[in-house]
C-alpha atoms as a PDB file:
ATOM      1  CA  UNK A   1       0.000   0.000   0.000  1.00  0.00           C
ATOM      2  CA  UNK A   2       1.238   2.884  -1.144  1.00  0.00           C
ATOM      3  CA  UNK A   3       1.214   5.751   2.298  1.00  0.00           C
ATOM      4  CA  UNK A   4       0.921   9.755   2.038  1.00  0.00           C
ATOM      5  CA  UNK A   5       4.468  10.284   2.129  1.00  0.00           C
ATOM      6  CA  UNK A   6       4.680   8.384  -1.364  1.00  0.00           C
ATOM      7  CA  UNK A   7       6.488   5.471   0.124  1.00  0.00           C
ATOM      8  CA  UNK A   8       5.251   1.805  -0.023  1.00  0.00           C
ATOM      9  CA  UNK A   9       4.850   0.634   4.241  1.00  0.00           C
ATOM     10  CA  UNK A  10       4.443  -2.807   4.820  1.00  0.00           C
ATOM     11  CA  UNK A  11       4.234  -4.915   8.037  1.00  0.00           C
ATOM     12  CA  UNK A  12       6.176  -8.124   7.784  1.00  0.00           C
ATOM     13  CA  UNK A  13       4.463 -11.605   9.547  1.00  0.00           C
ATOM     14  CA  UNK A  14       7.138 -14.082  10.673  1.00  0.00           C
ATOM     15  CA  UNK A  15       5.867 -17.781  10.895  1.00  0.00           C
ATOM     16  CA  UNK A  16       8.581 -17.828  13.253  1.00  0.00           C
ATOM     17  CA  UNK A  17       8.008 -18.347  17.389  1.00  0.00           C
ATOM     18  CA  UNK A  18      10.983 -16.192  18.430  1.00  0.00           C
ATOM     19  CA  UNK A  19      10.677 -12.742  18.400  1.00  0.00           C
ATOM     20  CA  UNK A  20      11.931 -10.784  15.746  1.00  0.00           C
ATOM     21  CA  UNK A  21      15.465  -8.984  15.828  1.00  0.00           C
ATOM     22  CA  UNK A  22      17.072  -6.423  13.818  1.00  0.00           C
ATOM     23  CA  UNK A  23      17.263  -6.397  10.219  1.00  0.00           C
ATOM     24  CA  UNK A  24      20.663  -7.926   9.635  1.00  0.00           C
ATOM     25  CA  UNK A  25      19.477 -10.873  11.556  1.00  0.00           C
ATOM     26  CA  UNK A  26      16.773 -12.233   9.852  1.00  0.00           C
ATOM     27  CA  UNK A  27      18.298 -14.164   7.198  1.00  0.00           C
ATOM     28  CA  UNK A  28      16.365 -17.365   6.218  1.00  0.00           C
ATOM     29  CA  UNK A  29      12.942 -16.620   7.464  1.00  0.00           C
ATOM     30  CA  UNK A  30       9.597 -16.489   6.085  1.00  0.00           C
ATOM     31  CA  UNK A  31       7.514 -13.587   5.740  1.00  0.00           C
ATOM     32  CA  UNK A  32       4.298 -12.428   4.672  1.00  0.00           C
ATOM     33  CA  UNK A  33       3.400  -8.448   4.157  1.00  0.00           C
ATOM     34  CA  UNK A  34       0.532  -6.153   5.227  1.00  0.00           C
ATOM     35  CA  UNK A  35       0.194  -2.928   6.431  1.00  0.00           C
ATOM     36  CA  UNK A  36      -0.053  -2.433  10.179  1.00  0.00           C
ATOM     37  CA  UNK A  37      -0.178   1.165  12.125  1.00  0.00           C
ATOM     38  CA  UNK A  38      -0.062   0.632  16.238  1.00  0.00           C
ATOM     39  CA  UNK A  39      -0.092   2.074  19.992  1.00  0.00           C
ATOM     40  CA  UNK A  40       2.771   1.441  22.347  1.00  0.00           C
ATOM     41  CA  UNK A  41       1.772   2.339  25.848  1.00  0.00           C
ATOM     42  CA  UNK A  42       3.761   2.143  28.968  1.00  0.00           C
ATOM     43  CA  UNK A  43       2.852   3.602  32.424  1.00  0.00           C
ATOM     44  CA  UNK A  44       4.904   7.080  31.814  1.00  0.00           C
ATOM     45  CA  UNK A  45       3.487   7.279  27.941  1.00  0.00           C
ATOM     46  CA  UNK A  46       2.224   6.539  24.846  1.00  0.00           C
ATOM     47  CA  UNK A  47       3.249   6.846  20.755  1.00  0.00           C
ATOM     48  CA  UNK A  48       2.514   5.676  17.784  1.00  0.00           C
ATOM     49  CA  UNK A  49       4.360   3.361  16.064  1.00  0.00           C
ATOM     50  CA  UNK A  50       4.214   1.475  12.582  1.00  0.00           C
ATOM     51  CA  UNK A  51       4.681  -2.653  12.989  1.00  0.00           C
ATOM     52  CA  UNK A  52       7.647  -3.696  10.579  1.00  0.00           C
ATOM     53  CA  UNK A  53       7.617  -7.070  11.437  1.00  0.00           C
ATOM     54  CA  UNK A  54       5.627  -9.428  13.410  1.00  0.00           C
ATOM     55  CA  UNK A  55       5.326 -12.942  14.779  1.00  0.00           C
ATOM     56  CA  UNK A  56       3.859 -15.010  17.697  1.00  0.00           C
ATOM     57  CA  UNK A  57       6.142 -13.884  20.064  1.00  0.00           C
ATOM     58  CA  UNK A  58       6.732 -10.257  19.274  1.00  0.00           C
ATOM     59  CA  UNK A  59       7.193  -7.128  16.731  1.00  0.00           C
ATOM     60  CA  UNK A  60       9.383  -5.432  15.878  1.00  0.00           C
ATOM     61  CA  UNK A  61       8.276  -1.418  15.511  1.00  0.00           C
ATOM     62  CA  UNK A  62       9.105   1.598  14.164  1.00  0.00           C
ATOM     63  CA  UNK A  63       9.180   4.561  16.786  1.00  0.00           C
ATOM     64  CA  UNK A  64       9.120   8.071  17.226  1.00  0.00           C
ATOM     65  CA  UNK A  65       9.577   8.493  21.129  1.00  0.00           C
ATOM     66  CA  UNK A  66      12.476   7.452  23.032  1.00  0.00           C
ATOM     67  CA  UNK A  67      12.273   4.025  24.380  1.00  0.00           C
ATOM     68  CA  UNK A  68      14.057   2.280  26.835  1.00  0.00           C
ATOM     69  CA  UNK A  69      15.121  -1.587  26.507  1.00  0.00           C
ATOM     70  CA  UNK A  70      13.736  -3.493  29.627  1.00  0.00           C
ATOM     71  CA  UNK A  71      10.484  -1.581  30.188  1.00  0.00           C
ATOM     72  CA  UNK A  72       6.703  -3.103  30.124  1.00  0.00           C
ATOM     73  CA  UNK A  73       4.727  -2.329  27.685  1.00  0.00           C
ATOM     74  CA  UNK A  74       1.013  -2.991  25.830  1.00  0.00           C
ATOM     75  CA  UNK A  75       0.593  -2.548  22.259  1.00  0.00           C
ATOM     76  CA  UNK A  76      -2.663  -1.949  20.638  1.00  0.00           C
ATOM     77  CA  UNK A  77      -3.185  -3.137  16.875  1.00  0.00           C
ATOM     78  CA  UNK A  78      -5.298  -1.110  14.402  1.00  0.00           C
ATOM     79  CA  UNK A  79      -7.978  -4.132  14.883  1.00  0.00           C
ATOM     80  CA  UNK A  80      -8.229  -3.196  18.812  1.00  0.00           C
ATOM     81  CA  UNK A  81      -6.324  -6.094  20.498  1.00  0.00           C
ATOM     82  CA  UNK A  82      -4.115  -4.993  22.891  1.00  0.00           C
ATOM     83  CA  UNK A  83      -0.864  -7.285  23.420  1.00  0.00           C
ATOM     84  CA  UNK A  84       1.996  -7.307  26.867  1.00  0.00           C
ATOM     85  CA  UNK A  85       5.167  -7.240  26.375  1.00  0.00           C
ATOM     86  CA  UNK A  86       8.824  -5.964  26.813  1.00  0.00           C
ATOM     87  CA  UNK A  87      11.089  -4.110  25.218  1.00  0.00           C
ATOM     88  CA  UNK A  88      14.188  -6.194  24.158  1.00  0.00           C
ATOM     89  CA  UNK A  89      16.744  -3.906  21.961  1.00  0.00           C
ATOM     90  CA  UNK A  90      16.431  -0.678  20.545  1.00  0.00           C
ATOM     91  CA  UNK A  91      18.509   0.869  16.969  1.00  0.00           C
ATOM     92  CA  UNK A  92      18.218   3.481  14.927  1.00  0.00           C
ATOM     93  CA  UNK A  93      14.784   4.569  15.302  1.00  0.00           C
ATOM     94  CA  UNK A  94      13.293   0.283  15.780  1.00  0.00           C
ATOM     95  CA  UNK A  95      12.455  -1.519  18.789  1.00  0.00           C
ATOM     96  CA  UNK A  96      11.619  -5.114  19.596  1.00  0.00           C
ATOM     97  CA  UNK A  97       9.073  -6.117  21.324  1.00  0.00           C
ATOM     98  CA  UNK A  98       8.635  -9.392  23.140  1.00  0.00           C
ATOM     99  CA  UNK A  99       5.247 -10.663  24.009  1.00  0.00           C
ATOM    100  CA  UNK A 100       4.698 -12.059  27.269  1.00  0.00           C
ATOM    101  CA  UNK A 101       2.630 -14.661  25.940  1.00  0.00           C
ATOM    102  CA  UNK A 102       2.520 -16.426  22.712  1.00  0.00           C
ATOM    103  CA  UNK A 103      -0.295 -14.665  20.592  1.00  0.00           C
ATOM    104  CA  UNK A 104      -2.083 -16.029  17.244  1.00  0.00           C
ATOM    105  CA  UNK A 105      -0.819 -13.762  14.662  1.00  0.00           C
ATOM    106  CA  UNK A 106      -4.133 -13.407  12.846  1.00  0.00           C
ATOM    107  CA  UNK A 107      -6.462 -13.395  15.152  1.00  0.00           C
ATOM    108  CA  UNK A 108      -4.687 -10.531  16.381  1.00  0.00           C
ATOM    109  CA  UNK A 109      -4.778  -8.587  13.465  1.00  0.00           C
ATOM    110  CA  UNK A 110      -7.887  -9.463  12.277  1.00  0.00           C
ATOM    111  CA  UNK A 111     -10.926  -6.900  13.108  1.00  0.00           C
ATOM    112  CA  UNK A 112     -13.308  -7.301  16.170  1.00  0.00           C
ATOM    113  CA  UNK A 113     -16.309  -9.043  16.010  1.00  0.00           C
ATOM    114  CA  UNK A 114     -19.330  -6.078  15.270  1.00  0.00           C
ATOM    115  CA  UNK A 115     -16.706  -3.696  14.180  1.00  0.00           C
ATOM    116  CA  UNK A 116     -16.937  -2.148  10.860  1.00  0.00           C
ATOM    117  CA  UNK A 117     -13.354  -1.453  10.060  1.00  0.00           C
ATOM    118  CA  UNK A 118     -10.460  -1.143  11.626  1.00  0.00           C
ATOM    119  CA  UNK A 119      -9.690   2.456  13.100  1.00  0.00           C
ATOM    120  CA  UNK A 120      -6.704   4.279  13.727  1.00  0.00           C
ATOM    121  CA  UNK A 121      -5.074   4.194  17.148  1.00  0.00           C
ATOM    122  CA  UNK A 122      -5.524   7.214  19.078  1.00  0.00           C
ATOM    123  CA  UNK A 123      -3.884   9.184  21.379  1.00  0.00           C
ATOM    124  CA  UNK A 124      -5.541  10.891  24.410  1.00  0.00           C
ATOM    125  CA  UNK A 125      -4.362  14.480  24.506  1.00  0.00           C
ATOM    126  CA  UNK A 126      -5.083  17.423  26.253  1.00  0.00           C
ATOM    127  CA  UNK A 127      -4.838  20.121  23.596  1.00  0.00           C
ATOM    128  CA  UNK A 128      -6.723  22.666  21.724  1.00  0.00           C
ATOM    129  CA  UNK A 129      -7.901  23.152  18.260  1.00  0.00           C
ATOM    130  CA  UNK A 130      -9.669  25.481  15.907  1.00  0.00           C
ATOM    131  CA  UNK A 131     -12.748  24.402  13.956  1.00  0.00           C
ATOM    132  CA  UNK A 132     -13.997  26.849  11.197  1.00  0.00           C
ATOM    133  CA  UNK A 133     -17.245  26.480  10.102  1.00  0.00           C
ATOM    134  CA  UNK A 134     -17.173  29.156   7.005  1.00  0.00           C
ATOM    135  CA  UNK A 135     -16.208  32.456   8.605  1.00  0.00           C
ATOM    136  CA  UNK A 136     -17.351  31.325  11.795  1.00  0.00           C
ATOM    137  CA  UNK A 137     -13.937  29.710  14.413  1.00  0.00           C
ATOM    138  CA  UNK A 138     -14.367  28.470  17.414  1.00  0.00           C
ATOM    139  CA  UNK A 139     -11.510  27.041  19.752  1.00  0.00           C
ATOM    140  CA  UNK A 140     -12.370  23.505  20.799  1.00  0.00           C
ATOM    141  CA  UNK A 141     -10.615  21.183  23.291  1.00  0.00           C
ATOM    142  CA  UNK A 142      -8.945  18.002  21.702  1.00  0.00           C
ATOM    143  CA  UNK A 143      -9.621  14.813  23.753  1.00  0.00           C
ATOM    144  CA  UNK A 144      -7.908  12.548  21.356  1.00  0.00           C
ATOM    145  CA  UNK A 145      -6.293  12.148  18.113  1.00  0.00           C
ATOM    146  CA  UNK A 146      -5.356   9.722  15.184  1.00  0.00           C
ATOM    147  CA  UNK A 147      -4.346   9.514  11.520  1.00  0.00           C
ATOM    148  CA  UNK A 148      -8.144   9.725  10.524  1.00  0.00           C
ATOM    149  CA  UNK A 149      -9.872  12.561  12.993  1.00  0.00           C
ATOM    150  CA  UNK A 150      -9.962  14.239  16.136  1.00  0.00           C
ATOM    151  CA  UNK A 151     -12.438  14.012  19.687  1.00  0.00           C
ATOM    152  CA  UNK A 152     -13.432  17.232  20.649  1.00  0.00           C
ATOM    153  CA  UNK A 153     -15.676  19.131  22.815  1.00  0.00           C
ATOM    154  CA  UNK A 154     -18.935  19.496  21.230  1.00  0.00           C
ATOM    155  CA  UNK A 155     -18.793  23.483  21.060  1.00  0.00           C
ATOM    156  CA  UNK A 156     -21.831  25.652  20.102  1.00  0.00           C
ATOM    157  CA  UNK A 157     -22.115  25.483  16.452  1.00  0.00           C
ATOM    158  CA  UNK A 158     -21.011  21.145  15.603  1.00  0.00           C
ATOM    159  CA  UNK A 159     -23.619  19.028  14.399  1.00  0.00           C
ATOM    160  CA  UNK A 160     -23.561  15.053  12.513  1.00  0.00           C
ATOM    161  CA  UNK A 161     -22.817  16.368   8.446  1.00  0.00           C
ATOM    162  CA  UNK A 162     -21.399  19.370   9.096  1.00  0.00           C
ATOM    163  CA  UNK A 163     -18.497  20.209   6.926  1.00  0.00           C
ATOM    164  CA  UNK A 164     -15.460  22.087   8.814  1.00  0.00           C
ATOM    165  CA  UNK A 165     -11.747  22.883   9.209  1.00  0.00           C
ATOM    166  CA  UNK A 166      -9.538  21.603  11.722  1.00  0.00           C
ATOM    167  CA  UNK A 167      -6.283  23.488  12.752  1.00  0.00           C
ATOM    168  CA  UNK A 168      -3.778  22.101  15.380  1.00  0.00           C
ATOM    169  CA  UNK A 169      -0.705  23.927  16.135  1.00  0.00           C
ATOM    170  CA  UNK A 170       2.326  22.345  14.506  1.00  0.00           C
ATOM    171  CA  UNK A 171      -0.075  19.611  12.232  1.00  0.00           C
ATOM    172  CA  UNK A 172      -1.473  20.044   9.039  1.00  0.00           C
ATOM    173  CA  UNK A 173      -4.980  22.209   8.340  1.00  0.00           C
ATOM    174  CA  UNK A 174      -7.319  19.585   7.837  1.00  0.00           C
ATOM    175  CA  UNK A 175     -10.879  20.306   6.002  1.00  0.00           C
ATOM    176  CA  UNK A 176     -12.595  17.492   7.910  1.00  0.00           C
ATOM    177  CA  UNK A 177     -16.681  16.775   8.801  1.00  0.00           C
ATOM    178  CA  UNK A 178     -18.450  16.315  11.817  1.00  0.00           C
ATOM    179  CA  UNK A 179     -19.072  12.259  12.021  1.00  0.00           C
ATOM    180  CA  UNK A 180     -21.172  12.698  15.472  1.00  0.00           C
ATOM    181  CA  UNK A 181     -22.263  14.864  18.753  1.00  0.00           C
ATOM    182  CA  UNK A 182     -22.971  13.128  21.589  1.00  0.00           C
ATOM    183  CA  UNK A 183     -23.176  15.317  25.396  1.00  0.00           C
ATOM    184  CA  UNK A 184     -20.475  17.117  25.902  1.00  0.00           C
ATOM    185  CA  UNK A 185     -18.241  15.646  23.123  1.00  0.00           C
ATOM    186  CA  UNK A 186     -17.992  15.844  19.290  1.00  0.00           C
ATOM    187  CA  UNK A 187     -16.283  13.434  16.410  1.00  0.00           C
ATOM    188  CA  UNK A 188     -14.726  14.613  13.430  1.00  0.00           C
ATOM    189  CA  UNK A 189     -12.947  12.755  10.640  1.00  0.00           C
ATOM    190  CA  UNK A 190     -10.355  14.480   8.376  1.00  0.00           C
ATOM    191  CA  UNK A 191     -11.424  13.902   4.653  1.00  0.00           C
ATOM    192  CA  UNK A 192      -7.870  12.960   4.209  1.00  0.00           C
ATOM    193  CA  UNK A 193      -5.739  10.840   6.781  1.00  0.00           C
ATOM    194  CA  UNK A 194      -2.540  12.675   8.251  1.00  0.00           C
ATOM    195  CA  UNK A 195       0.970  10.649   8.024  1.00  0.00           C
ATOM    196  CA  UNK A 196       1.410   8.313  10.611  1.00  0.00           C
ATOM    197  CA  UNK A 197       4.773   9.486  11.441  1.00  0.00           C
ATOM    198  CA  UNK A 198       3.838  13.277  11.115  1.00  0.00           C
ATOM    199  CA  UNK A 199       0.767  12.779  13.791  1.00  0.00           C
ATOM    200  CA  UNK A 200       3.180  10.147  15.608  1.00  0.00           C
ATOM    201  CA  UNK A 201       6.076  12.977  15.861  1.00  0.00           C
ATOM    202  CA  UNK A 202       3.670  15.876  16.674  1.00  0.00           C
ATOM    203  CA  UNK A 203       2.470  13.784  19.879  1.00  0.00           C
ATOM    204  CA  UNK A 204       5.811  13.094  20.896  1.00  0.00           C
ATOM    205  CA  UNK A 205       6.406  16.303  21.073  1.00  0.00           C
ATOM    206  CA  UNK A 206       3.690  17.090  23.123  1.00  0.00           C
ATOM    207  CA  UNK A 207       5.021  14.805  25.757  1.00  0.00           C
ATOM    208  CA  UNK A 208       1.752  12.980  25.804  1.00  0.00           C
ATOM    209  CA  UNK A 209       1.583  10.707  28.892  1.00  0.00           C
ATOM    210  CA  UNK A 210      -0.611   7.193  29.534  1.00  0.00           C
ATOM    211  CA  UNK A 211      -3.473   7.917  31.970  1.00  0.00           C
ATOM    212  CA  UNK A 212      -3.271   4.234  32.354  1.00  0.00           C
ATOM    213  CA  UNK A 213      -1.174   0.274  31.454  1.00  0.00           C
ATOM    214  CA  UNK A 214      -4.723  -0.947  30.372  1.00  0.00           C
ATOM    215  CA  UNK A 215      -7.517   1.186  29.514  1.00  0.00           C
ATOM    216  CA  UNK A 216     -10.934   0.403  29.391  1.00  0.00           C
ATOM    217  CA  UNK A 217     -13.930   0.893  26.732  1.00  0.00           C
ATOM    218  CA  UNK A 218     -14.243   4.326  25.627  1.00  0.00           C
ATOM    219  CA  UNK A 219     -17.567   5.683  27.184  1.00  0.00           C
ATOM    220  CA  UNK A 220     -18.342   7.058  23.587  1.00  0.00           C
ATOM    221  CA  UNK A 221     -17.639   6.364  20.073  1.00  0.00           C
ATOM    222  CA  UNK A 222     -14.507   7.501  18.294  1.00  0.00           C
ATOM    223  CA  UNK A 223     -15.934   8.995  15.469  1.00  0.00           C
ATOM    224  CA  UNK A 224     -12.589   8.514  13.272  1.00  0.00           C
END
């Protein structure tokens, strides 16, 4: 699949039971290729990351935050499963990952029963954004983030169909529309997905933290 930065990303499955290691060791194995965008959390933070390789017993991910070899972590696949593990090595911009269990490979990648499609992983946040609705703007906080949209508060003016655009300090101006409204929060989907590694950056530099090692259901939809 060819990504927004023009270059072709694949995710590499090992039918391997070790976990992976770095690229000049991995001479004579098998592998097959799909495209796989993640969530590393630990109990300090959390980042995006893009899956290079992965087999039963661990990954092997690109990263864009400072990691540390010997610390816990989970990672959640764009499906929703959410995987422990620890950090083994880190080079040059990779880490590997080691599960703490064995894990079947596809039925971890494979989407949830009842959902849809896959989503993005997101990233809570505590930030602020403005929405334009023609010449009207109002500031809105962000709640969370991904490739595909943003949470935010509901504001005065959002409503399901609306067509807006979103501005975040340091990311790209999105024109984006309003996927739902629900209380006290809003969901809005970029017409066209950011770069993994430009959201994935962005947060990092935000110093975005993990409220928690294991979080539970959202108490509202996503809405990207």
């Amino acid at each position: 699949m060819l990504g927004e930065t023009g270059h072709t990303e694949f995710t590499t499955i090992s039918l391997s039971k070790t976990p992976p290691q770095s690229t000049d060791r991995r001479a004579g194995q098998r592998y097959m290729s799909v495209l796989q965008a993640g969530k590393i959390m630990t109990d300090t933070l959390q980042e995006l990351c893009l899956i290079r390789n992965i087999s039963s017993r661990g990954v092997m991910a690109e990263i864009f935050a400072p990691l540390e070899t010997g610390t816990p972590v989970q990672i959640e696949f764009k499906a929703g499963a959410i995987v422990r593990g620890t950090v083994r090595w880190v080079e040059e911009g990779r880490a590997g990952i080691e599960f703490d269990e064995n894990i079947d490979v596809h039925e971890v990648l494979a989407p949830h029963t009842g959902r849809m499609a896959p989503r993005a992983p997101r990233l809570n946040i505590d930030s602020m954004a403005r929405v334009m609705i023609g010449d009207v703007r109002e500031k809105l906080q962000v709640f969370d983030i991904s490739q595909g949209g943003v949470k935010v508060e509901s504001g005065m003016f959002l409503e399901p169909g609306l067509d807006v655009v979103v501005e975040i300090e340091g990311l790209p101006v999105r024109a984006s529309v309003v996927r739902w409204v629900g209380g006290q929060y809003a969901g809005i989907s970029f017409n066209r997905v950011m770069p993994l590694d430009q959201v994935a950056y962005w947060a990092a530099q935000q110093g975005i933290q993990s409220v928690q090692m294991e979080p539970g259901p959202a108490d509202l939809p996503s809405g990207h």
